[in-house]
C-alpha atoms as a PDB file:
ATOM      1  CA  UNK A   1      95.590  98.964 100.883  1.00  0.00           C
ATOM      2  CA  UNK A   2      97.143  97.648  97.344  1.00  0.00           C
ATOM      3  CA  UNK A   3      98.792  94.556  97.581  1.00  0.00           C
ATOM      4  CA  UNK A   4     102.293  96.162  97.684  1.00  0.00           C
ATOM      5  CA  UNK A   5     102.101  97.640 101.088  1.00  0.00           C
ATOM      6  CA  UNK A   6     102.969  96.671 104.003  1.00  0.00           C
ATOM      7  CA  UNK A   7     100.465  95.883 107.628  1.00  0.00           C
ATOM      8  CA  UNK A   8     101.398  99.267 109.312  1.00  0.00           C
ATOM      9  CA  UNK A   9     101.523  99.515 113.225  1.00  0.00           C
ATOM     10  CA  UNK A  10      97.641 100.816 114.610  1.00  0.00           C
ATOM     11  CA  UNK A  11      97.422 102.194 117.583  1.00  0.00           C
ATOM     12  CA  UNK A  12      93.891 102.560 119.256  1.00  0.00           C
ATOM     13  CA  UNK A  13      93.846 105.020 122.391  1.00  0.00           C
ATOM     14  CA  UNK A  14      90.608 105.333 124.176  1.00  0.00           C
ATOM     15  CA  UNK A  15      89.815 108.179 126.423  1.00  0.00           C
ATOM     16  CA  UNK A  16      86.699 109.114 128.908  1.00  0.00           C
ATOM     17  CA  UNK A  17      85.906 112.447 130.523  1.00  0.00           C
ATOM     18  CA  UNK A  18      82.889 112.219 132.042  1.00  0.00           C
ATOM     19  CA  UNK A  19      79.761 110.615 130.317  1.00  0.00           C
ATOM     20  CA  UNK A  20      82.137 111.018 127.111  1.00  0.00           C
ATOM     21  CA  UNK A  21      84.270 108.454 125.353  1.00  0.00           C
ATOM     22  CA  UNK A  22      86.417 109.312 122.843  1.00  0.00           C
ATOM     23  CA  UNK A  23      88.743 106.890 120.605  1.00  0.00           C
ATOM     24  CA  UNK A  24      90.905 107.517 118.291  1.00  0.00           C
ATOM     25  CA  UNK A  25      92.801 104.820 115.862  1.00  0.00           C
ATOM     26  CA  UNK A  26      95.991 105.431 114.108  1.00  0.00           C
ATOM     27  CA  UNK A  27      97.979 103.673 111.149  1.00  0.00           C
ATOM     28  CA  UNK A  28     100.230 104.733 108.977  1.00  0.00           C
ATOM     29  CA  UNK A  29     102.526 102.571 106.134  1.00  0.00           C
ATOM     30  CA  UNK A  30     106.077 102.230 107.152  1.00  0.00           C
ATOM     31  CA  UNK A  31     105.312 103.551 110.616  1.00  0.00           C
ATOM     32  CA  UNK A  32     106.628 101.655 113.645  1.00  0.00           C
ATOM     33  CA  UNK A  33     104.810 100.966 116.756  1.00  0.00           C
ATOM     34  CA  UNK A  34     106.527 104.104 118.795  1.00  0.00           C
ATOM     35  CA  UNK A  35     105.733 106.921 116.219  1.00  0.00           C
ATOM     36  CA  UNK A  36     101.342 105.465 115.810  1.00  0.00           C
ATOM     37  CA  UNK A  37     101.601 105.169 119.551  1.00  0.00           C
ATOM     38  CA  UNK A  38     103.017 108.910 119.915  1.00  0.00           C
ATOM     39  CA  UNK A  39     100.816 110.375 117.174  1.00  0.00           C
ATOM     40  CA  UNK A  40      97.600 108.656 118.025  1.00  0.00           C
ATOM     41  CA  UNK A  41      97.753 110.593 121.752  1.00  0.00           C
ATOM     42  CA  UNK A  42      98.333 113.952 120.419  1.00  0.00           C
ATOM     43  CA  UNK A  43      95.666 113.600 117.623  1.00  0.00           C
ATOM     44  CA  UNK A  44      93.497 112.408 120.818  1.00  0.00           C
ATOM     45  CA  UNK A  45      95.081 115.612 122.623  1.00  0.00           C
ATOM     46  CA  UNK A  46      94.017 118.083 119.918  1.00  0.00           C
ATOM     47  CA  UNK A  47      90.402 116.248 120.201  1.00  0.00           C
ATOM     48  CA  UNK A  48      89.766 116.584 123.646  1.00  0.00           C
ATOM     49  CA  UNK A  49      91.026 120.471 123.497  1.00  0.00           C
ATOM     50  CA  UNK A  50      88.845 121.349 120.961  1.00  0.00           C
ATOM     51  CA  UNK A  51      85.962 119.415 122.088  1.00  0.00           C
ATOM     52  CA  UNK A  52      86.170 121.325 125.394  1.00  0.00           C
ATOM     53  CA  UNK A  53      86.668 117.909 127.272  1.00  0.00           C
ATOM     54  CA  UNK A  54      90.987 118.651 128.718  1.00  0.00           C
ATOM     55  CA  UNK A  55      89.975 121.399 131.597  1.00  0.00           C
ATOM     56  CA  UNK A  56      91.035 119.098 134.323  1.00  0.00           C
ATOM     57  CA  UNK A  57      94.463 118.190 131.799  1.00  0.00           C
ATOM     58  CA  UNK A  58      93.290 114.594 131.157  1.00  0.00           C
ATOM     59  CA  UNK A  59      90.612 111.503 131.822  1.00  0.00           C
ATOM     60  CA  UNK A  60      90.133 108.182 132.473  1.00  0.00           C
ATOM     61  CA  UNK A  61      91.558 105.647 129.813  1.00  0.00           C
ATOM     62  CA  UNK A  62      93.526 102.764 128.844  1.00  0.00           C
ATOM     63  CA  UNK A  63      96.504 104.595 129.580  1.00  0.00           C
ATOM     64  CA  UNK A  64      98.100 108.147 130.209  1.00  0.00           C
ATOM     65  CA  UNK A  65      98.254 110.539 127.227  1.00  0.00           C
ATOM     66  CA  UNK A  66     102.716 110.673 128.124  1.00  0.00           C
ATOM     67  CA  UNK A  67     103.633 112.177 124.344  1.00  0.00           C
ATOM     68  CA  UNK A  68     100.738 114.432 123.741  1.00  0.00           C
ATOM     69  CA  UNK A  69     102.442 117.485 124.784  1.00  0.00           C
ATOM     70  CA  UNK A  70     104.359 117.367 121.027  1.00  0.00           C
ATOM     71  CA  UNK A  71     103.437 118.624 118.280  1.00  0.00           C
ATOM     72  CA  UNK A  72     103.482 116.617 115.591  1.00  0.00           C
ATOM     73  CA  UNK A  73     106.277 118.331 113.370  1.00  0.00           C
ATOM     74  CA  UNK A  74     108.684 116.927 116.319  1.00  0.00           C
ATOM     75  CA  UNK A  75     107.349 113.277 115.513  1.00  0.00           C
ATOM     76  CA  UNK A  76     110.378 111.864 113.323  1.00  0.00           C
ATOM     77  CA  UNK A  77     108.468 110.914 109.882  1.00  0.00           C
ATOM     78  CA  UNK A  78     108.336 106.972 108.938  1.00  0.00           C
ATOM     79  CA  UNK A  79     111.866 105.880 107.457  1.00  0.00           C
ATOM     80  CA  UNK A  80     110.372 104.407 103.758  1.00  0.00           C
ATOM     81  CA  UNK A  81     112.198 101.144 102.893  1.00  0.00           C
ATOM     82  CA  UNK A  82     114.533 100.618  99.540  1.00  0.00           C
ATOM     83  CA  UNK A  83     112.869  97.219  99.020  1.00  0.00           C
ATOM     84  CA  UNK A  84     109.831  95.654  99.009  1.00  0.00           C
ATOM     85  CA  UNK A  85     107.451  98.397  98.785  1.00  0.00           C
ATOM     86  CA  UNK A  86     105.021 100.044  96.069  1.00  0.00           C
ATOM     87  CA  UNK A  87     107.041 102.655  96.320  1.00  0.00           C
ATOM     88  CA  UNK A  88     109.961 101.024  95.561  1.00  0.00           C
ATOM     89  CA  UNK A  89     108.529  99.444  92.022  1.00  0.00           C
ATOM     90  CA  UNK A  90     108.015 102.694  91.173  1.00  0.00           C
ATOM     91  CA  UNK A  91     111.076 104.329  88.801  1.00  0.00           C
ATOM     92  CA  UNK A  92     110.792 108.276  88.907  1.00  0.00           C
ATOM     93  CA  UNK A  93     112.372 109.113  85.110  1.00  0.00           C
ATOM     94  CA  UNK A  94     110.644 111.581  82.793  1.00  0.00           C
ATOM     95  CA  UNK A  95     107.331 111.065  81.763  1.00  0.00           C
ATOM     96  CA  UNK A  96     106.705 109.935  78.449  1.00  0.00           C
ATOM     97  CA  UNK A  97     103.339 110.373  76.480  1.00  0.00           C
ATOM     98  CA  UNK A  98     101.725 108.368  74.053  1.00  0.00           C
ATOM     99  CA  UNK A  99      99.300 111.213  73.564  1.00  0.00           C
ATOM    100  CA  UNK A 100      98.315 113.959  75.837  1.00  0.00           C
ATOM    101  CA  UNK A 101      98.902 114.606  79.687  1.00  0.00           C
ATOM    102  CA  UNK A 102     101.037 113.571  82.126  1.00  0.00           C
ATOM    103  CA  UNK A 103     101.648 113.486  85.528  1.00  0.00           C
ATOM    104  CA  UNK A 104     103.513 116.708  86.927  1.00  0.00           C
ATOM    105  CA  UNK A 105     106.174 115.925  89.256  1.00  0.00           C
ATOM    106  CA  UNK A 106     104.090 116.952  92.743  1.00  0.00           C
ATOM    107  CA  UNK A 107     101.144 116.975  91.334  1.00  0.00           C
ATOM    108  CA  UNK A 108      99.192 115.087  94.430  1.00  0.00           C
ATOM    109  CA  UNK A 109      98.541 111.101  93.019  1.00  0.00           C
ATOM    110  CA  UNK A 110      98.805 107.640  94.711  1.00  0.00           C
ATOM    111  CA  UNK A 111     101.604 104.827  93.393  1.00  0.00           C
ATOM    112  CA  UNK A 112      99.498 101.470  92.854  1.00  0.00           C
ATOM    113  CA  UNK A 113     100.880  98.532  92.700  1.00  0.00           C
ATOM    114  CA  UNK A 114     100.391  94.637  92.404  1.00  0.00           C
ATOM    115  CA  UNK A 115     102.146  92.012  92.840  1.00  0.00           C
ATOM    116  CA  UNK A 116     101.284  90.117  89.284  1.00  0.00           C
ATOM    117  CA  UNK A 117     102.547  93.961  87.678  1.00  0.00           C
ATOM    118  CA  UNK A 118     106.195  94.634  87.042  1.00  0.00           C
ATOM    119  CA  UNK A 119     105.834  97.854  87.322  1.00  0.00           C
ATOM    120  CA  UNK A 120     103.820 100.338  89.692  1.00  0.00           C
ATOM    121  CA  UNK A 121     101.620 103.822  88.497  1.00  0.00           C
ATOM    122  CA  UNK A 122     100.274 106.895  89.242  1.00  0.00           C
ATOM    123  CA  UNK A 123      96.450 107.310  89.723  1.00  0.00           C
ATOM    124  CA  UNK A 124      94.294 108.932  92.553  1.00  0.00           C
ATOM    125  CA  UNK A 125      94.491 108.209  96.346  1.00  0.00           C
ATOM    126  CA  UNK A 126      90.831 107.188  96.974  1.00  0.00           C
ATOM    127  CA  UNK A 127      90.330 104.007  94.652  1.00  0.00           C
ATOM    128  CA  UNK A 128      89.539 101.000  95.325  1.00  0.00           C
ATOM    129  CA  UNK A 129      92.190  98.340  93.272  1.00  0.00           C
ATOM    130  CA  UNK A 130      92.507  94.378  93.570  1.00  0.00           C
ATOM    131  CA  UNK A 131      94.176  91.728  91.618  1.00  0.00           C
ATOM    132  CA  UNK A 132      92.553  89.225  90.050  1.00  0.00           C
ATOM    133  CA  UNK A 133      92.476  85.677  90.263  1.00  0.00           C
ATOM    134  CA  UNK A 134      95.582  83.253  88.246  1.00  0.00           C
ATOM    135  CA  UNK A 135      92.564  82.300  85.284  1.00  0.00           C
ATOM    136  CA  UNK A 136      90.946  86.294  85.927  1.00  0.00           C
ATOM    137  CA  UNK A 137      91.441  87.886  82.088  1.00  0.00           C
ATOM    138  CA  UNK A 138      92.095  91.147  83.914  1.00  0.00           C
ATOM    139  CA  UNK A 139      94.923  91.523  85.990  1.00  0.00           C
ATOM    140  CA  UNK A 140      94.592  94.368  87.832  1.00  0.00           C
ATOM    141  CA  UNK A 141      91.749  96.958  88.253  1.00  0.00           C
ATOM    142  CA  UNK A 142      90.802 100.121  90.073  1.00  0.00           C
ATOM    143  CA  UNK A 143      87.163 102.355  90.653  1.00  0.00           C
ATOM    144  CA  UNK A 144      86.782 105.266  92.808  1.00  0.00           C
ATOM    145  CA  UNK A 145      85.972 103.787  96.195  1.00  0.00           C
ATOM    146  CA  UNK A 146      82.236 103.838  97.206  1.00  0.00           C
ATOM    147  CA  UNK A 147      83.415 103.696 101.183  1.00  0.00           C
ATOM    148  CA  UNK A 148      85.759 106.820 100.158  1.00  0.00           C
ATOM    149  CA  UNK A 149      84.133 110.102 102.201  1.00  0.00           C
ATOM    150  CA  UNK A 150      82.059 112.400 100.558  1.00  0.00           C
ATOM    151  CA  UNK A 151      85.176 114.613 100.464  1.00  0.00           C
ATOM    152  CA  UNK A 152      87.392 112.284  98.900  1.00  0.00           C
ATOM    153  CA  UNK A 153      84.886 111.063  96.173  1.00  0.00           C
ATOM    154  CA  UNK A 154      84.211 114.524  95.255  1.00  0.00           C
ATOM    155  CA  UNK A 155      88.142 115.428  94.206  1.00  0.00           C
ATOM    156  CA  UNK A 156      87.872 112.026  92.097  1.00  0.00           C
ATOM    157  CA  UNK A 157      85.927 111.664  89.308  1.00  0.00           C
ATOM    158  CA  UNK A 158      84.172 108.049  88.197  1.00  0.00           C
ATOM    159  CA  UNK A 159      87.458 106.691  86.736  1.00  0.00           C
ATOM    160  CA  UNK A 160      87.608 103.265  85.981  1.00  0.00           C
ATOM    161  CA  UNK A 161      90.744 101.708  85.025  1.00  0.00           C
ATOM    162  CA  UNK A 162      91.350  98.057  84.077  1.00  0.00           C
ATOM    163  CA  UNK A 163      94.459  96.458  83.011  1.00  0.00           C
ATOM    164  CA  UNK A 164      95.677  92.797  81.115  1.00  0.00           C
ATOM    165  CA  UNK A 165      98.683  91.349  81.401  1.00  0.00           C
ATOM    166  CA  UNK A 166      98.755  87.588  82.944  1.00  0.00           C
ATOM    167  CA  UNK A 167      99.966  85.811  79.694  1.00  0.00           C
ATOM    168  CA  UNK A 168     101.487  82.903  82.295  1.00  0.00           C
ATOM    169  CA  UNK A 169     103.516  81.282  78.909  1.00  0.00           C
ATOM    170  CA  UNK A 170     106.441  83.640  79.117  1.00  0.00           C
ATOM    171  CA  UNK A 171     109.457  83.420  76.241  1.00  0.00           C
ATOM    172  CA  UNK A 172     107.336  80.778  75.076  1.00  0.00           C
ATOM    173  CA  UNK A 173     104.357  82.414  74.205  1.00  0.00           C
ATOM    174  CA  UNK A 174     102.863  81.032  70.559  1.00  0.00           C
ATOM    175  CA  UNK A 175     101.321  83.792  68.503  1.00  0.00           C
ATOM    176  CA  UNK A 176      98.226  81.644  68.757  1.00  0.00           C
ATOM    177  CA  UNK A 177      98.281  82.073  72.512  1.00  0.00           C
ATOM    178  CA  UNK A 178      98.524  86.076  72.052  1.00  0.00           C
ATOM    179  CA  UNK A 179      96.121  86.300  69.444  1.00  0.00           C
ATOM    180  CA  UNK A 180      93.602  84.042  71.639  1.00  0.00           C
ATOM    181  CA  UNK A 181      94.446  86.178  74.475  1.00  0.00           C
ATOM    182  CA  UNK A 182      93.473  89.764  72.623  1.00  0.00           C
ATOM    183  CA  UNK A 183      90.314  88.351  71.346  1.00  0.00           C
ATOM    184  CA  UNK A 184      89.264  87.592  74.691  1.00  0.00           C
ATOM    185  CA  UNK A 185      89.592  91.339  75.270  1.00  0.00           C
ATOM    186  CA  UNK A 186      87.491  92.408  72.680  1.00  0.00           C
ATOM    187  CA  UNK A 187      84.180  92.348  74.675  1.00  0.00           C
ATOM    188  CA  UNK A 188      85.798  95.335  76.474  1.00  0.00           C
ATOM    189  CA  UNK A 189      86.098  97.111  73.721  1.00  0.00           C
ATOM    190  CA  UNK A 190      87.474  97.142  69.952  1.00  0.00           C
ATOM    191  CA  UNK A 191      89.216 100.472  69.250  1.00  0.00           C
ATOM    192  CA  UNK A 192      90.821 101.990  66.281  1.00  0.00           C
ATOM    193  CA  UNK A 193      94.792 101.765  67.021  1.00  0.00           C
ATOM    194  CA  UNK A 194      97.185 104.185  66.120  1.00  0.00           C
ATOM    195  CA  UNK A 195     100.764 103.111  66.966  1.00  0.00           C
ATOM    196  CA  UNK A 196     103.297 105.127  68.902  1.00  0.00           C
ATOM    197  CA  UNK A 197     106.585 105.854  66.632  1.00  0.00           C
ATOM    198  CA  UNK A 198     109.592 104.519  68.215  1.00  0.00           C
ATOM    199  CA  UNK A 199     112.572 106.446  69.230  1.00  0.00           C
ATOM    200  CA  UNK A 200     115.304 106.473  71.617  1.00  0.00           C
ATOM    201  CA  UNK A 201     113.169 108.225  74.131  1.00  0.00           C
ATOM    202  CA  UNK A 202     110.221 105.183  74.349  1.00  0.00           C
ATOM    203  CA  UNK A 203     111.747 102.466  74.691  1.00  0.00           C
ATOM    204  CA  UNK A 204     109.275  99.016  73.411  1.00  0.00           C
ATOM    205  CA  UNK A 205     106.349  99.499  71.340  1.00  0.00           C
ATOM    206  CA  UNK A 206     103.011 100.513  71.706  1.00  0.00           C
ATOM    207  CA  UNK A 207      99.883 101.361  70.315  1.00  0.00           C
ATOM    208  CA  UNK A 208      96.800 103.468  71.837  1.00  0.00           C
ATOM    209  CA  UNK A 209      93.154 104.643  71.112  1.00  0.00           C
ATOM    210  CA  UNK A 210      90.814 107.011  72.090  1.00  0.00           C
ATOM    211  CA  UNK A 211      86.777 106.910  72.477  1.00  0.00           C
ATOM    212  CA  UNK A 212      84.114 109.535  73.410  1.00  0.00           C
ATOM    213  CA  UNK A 213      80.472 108.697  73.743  1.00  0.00           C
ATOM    214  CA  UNK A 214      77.299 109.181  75.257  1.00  0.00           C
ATOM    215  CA  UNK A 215      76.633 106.496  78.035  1.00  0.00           C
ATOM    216  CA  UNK A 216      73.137 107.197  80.439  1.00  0.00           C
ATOM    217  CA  UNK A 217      73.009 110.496  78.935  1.00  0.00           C
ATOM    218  CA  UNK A 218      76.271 111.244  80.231  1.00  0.00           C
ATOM    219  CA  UNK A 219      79.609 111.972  77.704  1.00  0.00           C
ATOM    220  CA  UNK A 220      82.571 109.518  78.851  1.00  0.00           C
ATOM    221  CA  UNK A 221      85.915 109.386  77.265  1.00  0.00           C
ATOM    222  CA  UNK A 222      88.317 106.611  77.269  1.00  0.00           C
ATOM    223  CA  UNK A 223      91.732 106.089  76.516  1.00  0.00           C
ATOM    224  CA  UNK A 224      93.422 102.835  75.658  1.00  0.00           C
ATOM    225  CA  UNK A 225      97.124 101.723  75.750  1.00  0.00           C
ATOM    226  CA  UNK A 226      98.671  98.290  73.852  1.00  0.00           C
ATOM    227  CA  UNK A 227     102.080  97.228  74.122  1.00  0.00           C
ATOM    228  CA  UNK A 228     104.779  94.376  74.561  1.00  0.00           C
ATOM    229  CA  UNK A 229     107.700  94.611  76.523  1.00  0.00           C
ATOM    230  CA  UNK A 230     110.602  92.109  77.831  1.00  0.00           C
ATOM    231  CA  UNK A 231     110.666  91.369  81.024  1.00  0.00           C
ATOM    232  CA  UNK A 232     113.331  89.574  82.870  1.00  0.00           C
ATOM    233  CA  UNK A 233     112.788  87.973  86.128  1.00  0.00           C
ATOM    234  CA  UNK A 234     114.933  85.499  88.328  1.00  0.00           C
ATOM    235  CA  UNK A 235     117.524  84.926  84.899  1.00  0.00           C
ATOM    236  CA  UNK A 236     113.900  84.256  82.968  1.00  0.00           C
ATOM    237  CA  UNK A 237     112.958  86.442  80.047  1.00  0.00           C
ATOM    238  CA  UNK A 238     109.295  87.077  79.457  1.00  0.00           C
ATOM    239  CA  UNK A 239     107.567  88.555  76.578  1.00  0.00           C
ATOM    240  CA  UNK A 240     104.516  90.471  78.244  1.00  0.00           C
ATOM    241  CA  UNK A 241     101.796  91.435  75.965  1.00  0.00           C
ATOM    242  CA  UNK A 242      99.869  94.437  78.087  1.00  0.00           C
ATOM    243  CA  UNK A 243      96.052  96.208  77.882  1.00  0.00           C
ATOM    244  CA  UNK A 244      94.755  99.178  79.518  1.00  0.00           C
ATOM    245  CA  UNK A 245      91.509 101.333  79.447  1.00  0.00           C
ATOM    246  CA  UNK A 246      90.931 103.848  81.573  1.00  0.00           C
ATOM    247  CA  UNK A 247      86.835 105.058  81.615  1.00  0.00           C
ATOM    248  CA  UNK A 248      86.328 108.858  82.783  1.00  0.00           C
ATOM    249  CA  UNK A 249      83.643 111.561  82.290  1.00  0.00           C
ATOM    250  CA  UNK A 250      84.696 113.631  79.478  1.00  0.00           C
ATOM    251  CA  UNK A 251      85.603 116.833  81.083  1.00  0.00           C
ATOM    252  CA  UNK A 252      88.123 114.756  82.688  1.00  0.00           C
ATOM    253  CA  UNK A 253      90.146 113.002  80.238  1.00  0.00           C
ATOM    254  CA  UNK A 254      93.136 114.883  81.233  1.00  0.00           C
ATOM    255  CA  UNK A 255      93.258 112.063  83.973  1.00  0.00           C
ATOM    256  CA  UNK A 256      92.790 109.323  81.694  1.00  0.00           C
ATOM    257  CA  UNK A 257      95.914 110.254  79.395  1.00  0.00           C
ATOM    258  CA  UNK A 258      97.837 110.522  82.765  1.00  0.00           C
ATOM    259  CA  UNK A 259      97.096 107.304  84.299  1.00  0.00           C
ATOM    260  CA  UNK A 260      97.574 105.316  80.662  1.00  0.00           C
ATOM    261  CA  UNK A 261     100.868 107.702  80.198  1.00  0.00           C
ATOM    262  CA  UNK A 262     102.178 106.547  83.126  1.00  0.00           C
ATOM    263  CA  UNK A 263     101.709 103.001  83.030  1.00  0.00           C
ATOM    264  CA  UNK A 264     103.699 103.255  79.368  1.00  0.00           C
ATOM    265  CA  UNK A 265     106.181 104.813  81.046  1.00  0.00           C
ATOM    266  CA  UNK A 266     106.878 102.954  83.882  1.00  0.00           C
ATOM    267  CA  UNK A 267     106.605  99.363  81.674  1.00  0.00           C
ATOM    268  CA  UNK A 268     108.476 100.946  79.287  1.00  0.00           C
ATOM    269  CA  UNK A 269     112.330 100.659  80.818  1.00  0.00           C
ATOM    270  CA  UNK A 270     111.919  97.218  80.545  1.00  0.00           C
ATOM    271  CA  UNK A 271     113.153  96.717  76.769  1.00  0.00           C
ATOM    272  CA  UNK A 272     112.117  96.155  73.522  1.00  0.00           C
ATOM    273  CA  UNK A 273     109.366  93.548  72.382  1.00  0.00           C
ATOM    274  CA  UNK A 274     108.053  92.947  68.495  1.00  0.00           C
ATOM    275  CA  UNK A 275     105.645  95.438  67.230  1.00  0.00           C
ATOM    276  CA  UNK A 276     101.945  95.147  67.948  1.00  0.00           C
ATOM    277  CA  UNK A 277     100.042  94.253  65.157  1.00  0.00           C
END
């Protein structure tokens, strides 16, 4: 789970018929306690039918199966909360490029989030992301999960995306801060920029790079997004300087420009910051 959401309701319901045990565990984000209850027994319901094991109309568990007689388009879906969520740190405006794709509008993606990010983004469901330490130099970064199933992994590609932000100094940033800060990123790479033209449509300014080359005999692509923004939190204005890099096979760098298009979208409502040398 990213750091935004919140510890759903799980509801474990454990059935035997016969020499058989079956269990099945439910959790969902934003659920309550009734709806995982109610869904977890007719999920166990639809096991047992299939599985041959509900001729006699039940078994011997921790309790009796009361709501599995629903079907689950009766269930009344999760009510999402206006504050406090990933979902809510996410702003759905058009989508503004940099250079290349974007993210359609359903076009099936997961909103990550962190709490050291002002703003959340679109990538795949099955990564794995964590925040870094206070002193980490990257603040935020997400791989394709190696406990995803074989299913999952296979509709994701090896993406790799890593993001800088954590600048703690704020409005009082000293250029010689910043510049320390961006040659500590250099060991991640050291790209040709090109910088984004500024118009009334991208707000801030911001300056990305591309890269394609041959790593273990495979062709990778990987696109790279600078900016600064202004930031202003609890009557505080900060001056956020902001790196991203997102790795991908080559075939798939269609991805790449989405995830780094996003992330310049979403940061990019925040206001205008001096241009990026």
């Amino acid at each position: 789970m990213s750091a935004m959401e919140t510890k759903p309701w799980q509801t474990m319901v454990r059935v035997r018929v016969g020499n058989a045990l079956s269990v099945v565990t439910y959790a969902e984000e934003f659920a309550g306690r009734e709806r995982t209850r109610v869904i977890a027994e007719i999920l166990m319901r639809d096991f047992l039918r299939r599985a041959g094991l509900d001729d006699s109309g039940g078994g011997h568990g921790t309790g009796t199966l009361t709501a599995s007689r629903r079907r689950l388009a009766e269930v009344p879906r999760a009510e999402v909360p206006k504050q406090g969520t990933r979902l809510a740190k996410y702003t759905h405006i058009p989508s503004q490029s940099v250079y290349g794709a974007t993210w359609k509008e359903k076009e099936r993606s997961y909103v990550w989030a962190s709490s050291r990010l002002p703003f959340a983004f679109r990538a795949p469901k099955p990564l794995f992301c964590h925040t870094g330490g206070k002193d980490d130099l990257l603040t935020y970064e997400c791989e394709r999960s190696a406990t995803a199933t074989a299913t999952a992994a296979a509709q994701v590609p090896d993406i790799k995306i890593r993001i800088a932000s954590n600048l703690d100094c704020g409005a009082s940033c000293h250029e010689r801060d910043a510049d320390a800060y961006e040659r500590a990123l250099l060991k991640y790479g050291d790209p040709r920029w090109t910088s984004v033209p500024s118009s009334p449509e991208r707000v801030g300014t911001a300056a990305y790079a591309q890269e394609a080359k041959t790593v273990d005999r495979e062709q990778c692509y990987t696109m790279y997004l600078r900016r600064s923004f202004i930031w202003h939190s609890k009557g505080r204005q900060l001056t956020w300087r902001m790196w991203v890099k997102v790795d991908v096979p080559e075939k798939d760098r269609d991805l790449a420009q989405k995830v780094a298009n996003d992330i310049f979208t979403q940061s990019g409502r925040r206001g205008r910051a001096p241009t990026i040398s």
